[in-house]
Structure formats: C-alpha cells, structure tokens
Protein backbone atom coordinates (compact mmCIF):
# COMPACT_ATOMS: atom_id res chain seq x y z
CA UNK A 1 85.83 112.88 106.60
CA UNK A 2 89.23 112.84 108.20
CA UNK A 3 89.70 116.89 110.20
CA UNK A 4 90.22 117.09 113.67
CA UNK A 5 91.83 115.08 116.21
CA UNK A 6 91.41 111.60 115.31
CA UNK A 7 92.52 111.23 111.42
CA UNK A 8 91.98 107.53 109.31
CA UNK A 9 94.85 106.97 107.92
CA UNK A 10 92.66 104.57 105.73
CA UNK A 11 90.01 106.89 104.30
CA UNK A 12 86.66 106.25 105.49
CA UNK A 13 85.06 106.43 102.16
CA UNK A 14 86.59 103.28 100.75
CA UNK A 15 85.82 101.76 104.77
CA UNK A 16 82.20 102.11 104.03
CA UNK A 17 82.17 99.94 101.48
CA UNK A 18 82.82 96.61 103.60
CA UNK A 19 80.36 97.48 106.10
CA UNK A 20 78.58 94.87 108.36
CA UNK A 21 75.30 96.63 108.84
CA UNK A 22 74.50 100.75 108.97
CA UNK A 23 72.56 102.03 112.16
CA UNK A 24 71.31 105.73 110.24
CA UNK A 25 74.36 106.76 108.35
CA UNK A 26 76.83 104.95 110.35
CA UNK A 27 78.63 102.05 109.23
CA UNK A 28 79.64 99.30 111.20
CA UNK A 29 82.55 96.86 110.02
CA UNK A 30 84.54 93.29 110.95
CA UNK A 31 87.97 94.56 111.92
CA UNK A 32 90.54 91.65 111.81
CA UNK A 33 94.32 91.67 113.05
CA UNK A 34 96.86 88.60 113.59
CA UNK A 35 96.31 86.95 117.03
CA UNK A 36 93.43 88.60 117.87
CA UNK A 37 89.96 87.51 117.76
CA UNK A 38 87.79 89.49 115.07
CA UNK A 39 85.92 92.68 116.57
CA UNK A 40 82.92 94.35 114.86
CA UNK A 41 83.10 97.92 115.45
CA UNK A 42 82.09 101.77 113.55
CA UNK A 43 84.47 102.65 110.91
CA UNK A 44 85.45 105.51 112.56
CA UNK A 45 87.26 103.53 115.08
CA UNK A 46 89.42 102.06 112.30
CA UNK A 47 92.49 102.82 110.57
CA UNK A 48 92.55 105.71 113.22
CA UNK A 49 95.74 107.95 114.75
CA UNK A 50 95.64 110.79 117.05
CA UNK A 51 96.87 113.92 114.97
CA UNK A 52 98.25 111.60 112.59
CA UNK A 53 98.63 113.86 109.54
CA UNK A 54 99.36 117.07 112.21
CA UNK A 55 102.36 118.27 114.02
CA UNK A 56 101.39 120.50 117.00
CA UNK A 57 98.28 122.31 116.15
CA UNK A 58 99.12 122.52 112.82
CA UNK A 59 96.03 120.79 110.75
CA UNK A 60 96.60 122.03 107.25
CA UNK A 61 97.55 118.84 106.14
CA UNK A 62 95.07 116.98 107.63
CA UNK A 63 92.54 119.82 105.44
CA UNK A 64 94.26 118.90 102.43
CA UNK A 65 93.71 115.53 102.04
CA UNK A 66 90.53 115.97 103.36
CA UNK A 67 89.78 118.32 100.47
CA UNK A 68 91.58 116.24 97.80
CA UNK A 69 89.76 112.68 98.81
CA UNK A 70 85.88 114.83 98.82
CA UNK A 71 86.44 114.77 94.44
CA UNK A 72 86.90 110.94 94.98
CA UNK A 73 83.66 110.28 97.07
CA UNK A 74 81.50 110.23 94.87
CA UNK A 75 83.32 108.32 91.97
CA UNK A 76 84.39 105.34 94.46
CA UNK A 77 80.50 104.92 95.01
CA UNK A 78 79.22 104.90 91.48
CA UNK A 79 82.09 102.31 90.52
CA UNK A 80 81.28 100.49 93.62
CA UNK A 81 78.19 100.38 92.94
CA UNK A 82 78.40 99.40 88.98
CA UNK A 83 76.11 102.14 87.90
CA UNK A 84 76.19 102.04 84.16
CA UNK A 85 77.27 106.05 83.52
CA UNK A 86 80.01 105.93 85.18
CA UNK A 87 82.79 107.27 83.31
CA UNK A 88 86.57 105.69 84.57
CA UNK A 89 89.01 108.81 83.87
CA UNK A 90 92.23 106.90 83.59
CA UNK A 91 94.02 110.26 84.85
CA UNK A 92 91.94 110.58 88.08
CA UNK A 93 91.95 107.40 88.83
CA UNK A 94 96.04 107.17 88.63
CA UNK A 95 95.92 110.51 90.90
CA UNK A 96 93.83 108.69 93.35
CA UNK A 97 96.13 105.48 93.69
CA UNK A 98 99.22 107.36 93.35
CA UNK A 99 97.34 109.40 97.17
CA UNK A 100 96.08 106.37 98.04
CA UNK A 101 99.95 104.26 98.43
CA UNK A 102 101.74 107.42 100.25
CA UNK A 103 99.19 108.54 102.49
CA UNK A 104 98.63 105.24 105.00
CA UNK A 105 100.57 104.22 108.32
CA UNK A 106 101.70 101.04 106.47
CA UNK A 107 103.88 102.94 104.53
CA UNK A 108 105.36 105.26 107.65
CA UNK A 109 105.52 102.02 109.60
CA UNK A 110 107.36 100.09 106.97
CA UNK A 111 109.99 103.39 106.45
CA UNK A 112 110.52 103.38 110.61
CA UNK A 113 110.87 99.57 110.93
CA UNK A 114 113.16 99.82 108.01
CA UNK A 115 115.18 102.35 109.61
CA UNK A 116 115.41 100.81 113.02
CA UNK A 117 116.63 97.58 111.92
CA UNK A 118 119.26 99.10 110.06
CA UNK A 119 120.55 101.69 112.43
CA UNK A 120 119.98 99.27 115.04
CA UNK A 121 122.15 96.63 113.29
CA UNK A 122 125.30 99.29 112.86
CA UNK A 123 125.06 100.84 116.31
CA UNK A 124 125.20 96.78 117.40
CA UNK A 125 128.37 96.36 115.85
CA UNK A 126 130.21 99.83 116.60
CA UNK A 127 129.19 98.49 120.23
CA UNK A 128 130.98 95.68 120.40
CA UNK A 129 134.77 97.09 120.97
CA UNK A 130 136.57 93.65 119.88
CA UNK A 131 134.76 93.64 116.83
CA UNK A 132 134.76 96.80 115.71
CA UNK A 133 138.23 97.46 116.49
CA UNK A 134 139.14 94.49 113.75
CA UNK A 135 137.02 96.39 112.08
CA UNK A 136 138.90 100.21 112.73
CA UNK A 137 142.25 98.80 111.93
CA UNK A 138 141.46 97.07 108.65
CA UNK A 139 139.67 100.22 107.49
CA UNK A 140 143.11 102.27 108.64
CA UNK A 141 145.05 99.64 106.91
CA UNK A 142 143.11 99.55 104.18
CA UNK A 143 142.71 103.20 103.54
CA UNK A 144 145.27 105.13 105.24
CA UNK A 145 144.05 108.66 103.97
CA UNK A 146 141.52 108.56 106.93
CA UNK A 147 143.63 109.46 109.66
CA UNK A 148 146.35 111.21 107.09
CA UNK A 149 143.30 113.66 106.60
CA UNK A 150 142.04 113.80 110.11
CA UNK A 151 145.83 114.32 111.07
CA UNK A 152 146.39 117.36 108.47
CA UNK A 153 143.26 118.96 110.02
CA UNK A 154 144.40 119.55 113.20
CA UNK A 155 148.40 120.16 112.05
CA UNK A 156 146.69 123.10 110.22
CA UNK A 157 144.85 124.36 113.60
CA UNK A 158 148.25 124.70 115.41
CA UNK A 159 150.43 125.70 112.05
CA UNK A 160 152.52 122.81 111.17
CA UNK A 161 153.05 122.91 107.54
CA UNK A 162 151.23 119.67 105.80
CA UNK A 163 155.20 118.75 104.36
CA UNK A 164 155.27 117.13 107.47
CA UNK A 165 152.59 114.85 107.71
CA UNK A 166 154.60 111.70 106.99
CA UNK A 167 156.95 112.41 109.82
CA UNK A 168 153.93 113.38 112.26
CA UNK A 169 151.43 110.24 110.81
CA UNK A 170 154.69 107.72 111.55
CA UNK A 171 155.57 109.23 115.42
CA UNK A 172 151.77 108.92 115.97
CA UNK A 173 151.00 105.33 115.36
CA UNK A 174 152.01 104.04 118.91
CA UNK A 175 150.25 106.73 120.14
CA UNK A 176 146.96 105.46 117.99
CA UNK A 177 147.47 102.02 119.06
CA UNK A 178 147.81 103.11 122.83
CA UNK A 179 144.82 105.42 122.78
CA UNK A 180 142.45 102.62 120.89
CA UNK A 181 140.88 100.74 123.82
CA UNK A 182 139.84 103.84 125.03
CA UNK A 183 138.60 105.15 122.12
CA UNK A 184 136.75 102.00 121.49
CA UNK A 185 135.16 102.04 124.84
CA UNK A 186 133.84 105.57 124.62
CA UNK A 187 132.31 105.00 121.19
CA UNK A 188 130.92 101.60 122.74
CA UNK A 189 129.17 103.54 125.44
CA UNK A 190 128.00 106.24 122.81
CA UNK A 191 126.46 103.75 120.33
CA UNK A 192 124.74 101.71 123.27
CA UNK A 193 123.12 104.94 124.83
CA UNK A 194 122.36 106.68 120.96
CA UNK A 195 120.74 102.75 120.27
CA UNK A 196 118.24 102.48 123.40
CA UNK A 197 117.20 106.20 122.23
CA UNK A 198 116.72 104.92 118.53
CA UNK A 199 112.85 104.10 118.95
CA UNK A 200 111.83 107.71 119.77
CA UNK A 201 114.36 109.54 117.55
CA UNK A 202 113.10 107.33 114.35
CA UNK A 203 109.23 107.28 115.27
CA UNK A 204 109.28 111.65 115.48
CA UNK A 205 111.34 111.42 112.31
CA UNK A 206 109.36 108.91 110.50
CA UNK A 207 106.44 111.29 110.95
CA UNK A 208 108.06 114.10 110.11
CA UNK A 209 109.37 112.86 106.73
CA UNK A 210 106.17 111.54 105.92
CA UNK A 211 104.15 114.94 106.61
CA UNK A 212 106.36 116.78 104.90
CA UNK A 213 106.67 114.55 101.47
CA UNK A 214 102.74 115.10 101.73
CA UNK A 215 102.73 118.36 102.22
CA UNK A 216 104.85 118.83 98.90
CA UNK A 217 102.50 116.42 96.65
CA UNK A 218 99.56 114.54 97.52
CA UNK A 219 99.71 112.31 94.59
CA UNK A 220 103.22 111.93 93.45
CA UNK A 221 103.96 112.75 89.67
CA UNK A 222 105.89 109.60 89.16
CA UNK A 223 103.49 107.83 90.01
CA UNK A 224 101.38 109.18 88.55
CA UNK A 225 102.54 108.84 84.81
CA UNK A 226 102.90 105.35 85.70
CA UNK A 227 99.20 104.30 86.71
CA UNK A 228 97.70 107.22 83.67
CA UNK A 229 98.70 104.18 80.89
CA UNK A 230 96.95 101.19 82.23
CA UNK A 231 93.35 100.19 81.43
CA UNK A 232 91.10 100.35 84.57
CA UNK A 233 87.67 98.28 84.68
CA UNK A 234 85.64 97.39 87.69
CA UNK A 235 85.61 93.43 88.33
CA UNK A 236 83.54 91.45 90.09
CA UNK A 237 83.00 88.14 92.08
CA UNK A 238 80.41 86.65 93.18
CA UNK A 239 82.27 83.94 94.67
CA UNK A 240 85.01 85.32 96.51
CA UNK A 241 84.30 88.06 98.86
CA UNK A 242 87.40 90.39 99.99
CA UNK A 243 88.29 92.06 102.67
CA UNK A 244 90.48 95.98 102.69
CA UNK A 245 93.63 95.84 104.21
CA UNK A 246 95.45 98.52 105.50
CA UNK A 247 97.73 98.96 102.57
CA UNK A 248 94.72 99.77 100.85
CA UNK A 249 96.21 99.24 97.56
CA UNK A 250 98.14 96.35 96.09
CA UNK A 251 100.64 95.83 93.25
CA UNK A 252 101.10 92.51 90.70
CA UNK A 253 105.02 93.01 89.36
CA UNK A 254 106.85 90.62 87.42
CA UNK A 255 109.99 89.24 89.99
CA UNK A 256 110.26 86.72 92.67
CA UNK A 257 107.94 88.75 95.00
CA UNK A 258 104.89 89.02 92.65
CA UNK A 259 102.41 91.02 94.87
CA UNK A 260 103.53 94.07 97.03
CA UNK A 261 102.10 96.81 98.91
CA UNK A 262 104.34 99.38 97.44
CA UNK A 263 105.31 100.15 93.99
CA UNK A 264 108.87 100.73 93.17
CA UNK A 265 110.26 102.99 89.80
CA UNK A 266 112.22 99.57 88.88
CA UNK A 267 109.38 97.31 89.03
CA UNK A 268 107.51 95.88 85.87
CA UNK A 269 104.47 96.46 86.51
CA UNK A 270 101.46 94.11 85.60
CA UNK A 271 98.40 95.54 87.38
CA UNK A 272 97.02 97.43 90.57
CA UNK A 273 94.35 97.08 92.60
CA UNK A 274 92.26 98.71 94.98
CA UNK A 275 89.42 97.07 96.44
CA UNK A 276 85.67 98.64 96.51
CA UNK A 277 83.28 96.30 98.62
CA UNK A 278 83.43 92.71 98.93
CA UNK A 279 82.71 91.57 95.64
CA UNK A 280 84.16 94.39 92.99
CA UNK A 281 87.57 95.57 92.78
CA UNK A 282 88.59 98.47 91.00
CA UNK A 283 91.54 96.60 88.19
CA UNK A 284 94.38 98.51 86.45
CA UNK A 285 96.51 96.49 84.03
CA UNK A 286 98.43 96.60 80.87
CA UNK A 287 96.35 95.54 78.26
CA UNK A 288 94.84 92.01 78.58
CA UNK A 289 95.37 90.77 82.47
CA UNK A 290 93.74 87.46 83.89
CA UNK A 291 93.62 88.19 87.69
CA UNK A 292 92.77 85.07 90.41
CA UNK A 293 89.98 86.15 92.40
CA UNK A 294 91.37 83.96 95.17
CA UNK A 295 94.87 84.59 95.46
CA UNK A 296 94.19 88.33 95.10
CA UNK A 297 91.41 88.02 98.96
CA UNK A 298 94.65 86.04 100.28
CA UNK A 299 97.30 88.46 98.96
CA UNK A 300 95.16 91.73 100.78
CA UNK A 301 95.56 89.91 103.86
CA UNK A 302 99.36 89.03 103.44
CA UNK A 303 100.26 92.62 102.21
CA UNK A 304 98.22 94.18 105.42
CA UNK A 305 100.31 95.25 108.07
CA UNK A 306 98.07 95.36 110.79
CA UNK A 307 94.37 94.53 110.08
CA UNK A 308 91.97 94.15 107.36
CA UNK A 309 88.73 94.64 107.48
CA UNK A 310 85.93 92.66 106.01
CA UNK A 311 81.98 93.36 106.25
CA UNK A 312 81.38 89.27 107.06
CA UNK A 313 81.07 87.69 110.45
CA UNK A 314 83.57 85.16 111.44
CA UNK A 315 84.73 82.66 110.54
CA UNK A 316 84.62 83.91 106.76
CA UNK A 317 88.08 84.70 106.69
CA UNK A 318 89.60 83.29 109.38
CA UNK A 319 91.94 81.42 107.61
CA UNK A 320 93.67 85.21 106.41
CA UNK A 321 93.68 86.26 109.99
CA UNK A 322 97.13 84.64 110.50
CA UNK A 323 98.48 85.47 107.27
CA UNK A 324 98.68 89.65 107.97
CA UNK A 325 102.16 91.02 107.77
CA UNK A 326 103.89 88.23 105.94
CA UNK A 327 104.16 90.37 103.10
CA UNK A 328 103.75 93.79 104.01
CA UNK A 329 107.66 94.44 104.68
CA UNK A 330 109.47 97.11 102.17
CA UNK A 331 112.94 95.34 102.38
CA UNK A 332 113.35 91.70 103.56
CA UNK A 333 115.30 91.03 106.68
CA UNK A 334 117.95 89.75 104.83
CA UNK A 335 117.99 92.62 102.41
CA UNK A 336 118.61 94.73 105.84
CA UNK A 337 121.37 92.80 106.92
CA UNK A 338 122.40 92.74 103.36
CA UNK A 339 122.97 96.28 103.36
CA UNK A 340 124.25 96.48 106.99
CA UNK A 341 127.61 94.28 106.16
CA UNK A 342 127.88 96.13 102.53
CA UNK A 343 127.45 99.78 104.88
CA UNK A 344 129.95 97.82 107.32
CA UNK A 345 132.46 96.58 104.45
CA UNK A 346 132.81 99.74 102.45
C-alpha cells in the first residue's frame, strides 16, 4: 500500500520479499547505503518520500498507482514463491516492468542531477565575462544574422525601413564593442544569481515532470511493446542470494555499458530483470539467455542509487555496500560535458 502521506517510491510488495524476520504481518528488512553502516528496519521506512507522487493535496496519483500495483500483488507472490499454477502473462508482466522503471526516485534523481550538471556547466561559462565574450564575438563573427535580426527588430519598432540595415548594422559596431563589458557584466551577475537558484528551480521541476508523465501513462506503451516479445521464467539460486536496489529493475544491452538501470529506445536489448526474494529473479530475455548469478547480485548494487536492501545480516554483502551509485547515472559525466561544449560550440 502506498496512499497517504508517506508514499514508497519502491513498492512495498516487491520489499516484502527480502525481509529479515516478520513480527505479525510486518516485515522487517537490512537496508544498505554507501558509507553507512547497514540498518535493519520495517519496510515501510524504506524507499519512502513525503507526498512523493502528490503536489499540494492533490493524491490522485498517488491512488492510481496504488490501484494499478493491487493486480500485481498477488502474481509477484505466486512467482516468488514458485507455485506450480502460476501462469507468466508475457503482456502483464511487460506492463508491470514498463511501471516498475518510471515510477522510482532513481529515475527523478537521475533526470535532476542530469539537469543540474548541465545547466550548471552553461550558466559557469556565460559567468565568466573573459570567456564568454571570446565566446560572443566569434558567434557574431561567425554568424552575423544574430544581431542583423535583433537590429531589424527594433528599426521596425521606431519605423526605419529594413533597406537600411547595412548602414545602421555598420554605424553600430563601435557602439557594440563599447557597450560589451557592460553587457558582459550584467549577464555575469544574472547567470551567477539564476545558478545559486538552480537547485530549487530543478528539484520542483523534476517533480513536476515526473508526476505529470505518470499521470498520462503508468506503464508507457513503448515500453511496453518492447518487454511483450521476450520470454519470462522465474530463476533461481541457491547459491547467490540478492539484494533489491532502488532501481528496482535492471537492463542487460549489448554496448560498452552492458547493465543499466534504464532502458533506452536505441538499446539492443538482451534481457531484464526484476528481482523477487533472495534467491529467484523474475528473467526476461530473447530467446536462449545464460545469465551469471553473481555478476547480476553485484550489478543490483552498482545500478542502485541510494540503497539496496537485502533480508541477510551483515556482513553478507558488505562487499556491494561500496559499490552503490557507480552505475546508476543516466549520462556519464563526460557525456554532460560532452554536450555542454557541443550546446557551447553551436
């Protein structure tokens, strides 16, 4: 159950199945994050946001995918627990990881960090007024329709006829060059004020987005049609026991980063999982798939952002403890900065 104030942003249901011990009906669970030492605590203090699905009083949302994860309860349990009937519906299953990706702070996280680095990186260089004035009068240079069209705009607010624009663009250039520095400062002040205010712009926005691309699908239909083809089975291991990260769902693509917490329409995908308890893991692959048992407990831990969580004691996995977050990012740092210079260049 997820209504009210405090919403799991990973779904209790699939929490209960790496529980430490029950006390009645409540489950109890080893909550592990990066630099911390390991905690045991009741699911419901895990994976857990104030009105994190809600915007003011406004709770539909949070009814929704309460609604939509109840027709999954019961399925997650038989397949959890191996009970022979069970019947895997390719199409509900793909509905349910298709939910399962979009709905988790991992992926609003990952959209604001995204964000800030990048915005943070170009409001760093339109603050520095040598560099980005190199930067102004190449573009100028470069491109001169930029101030020809910002210089017919305001011709045509006091009635000059646009014939002449070449006279008016040629008297004008010491006049650009003189009013520069100061043009440079103010937009140096501007982008040092608008970055220090970037953190609480992005983190209301990030939220925002994310509510709303929710509130328009719960299961996304591209997703959808990609997970309804593979061939699901439940797989188990006695030897390895894994823990649930707070991706809750992990990706094998073909590329040089082979497991990822997020799917993306260009990636080749080889198989999906989602893990049930510590020794079965629901598998989706196309056709025949050999999977590594091992590399798959230490990939949940690298694809985590935050925390896994794991129904052994310490020191069972204390060797994935330090590993969270190392591959949990949706672009690279140097994909970011990538993409600042080619935003900065063109």
């Amino acid at each position: 159950m997820m209504a009210g104030k405090r919403q799991h942003f990973v779904p209790q249901f699939l929490q209960r199945g790496f529980a430490s011990h029950f006390v009645g009906d409540e489950a109890f669970t080893w909550a592990h994050r990066k630099g911390a030492q390991p905690f045991n605590t009741n699911v419901k203090n895990v994976g857990v946001e104030g009105f994190f699905y809600s915007e003011g009083e406004d709770a539909e949302l949070d009814r929704a995918i309460t609604d939509f994860e109840g027709e999954f309860n019961s399925l997650i349990s038989d397949l959890r627990s191996g009970k022979a009937y069970t019947t895997i519906d390719p199409a509900r299953i793909a509905q349910l990881l298709a939910h399962l990706e979009i709905r988790t702070r991992h992926l609003r996280q990952s959209f604001l960090e995204t964000g800030t680095y990048l915005l943070d990186g170009l409001m760093k260089f339109a603050s520095d007024e040598e560099v980005f004035g190199r930067y102004f009068r190449r573009a100028i240079q470069r491109d001169p329709s930029l101030m020809q069209d910002a210089m017919a705009k305001e011709m045509q607010k006091y009635g000059i006829p646009r014939q002449f624009l070449p006279q008016v663009m040629e008297m004008s250039k010491p006049l650009l060059e003189q009013a520069l520095p100061e043009t440079l400062s103010k937009m140096s002040v501007f982008a040092k004020q608008f970055r220090s205010s970037l953190p609480g712009m992005l983190k209301g926005a990030a939220k925002s987005g994310h509510i709303k691309a929710l509130a328009g699908t719960l299961a996304p239909e591209s997703k959808v049609s990609r997970f309804v083809g593979l061939q699901f089975r439940v797989a188990s291991s006695d030897g390895v026991s894994f823990p649930l990260g707070d991706s809750v769902v992990l990706f094998h693509v073909a590329g040089e980063r082979p497991f990822k917490p997020f799917f993306e329409a260009k990636d080749e995908l080889l198989a999906v999982f989602l893990p049930l308890s510590p020794h079965h893991v629901l598998v989706g692959s196309n056709g025949s798939y050999e999977w590594d048992s091992v590399r798959l407990r230490h990939e949940i831990a690298r694809c985590a952002l935050e925390h896994f969580i794991s129904s052994e004691a310490p020191p069972e996995h204390i060797d994935l403890a330090p590993v969270i977050g190392e591959n949990a990012y949706m672009l690279s740092t140097d994909q970011i900065e990538t993409l600042v210079s080619e935003l900065i260049n063109n």
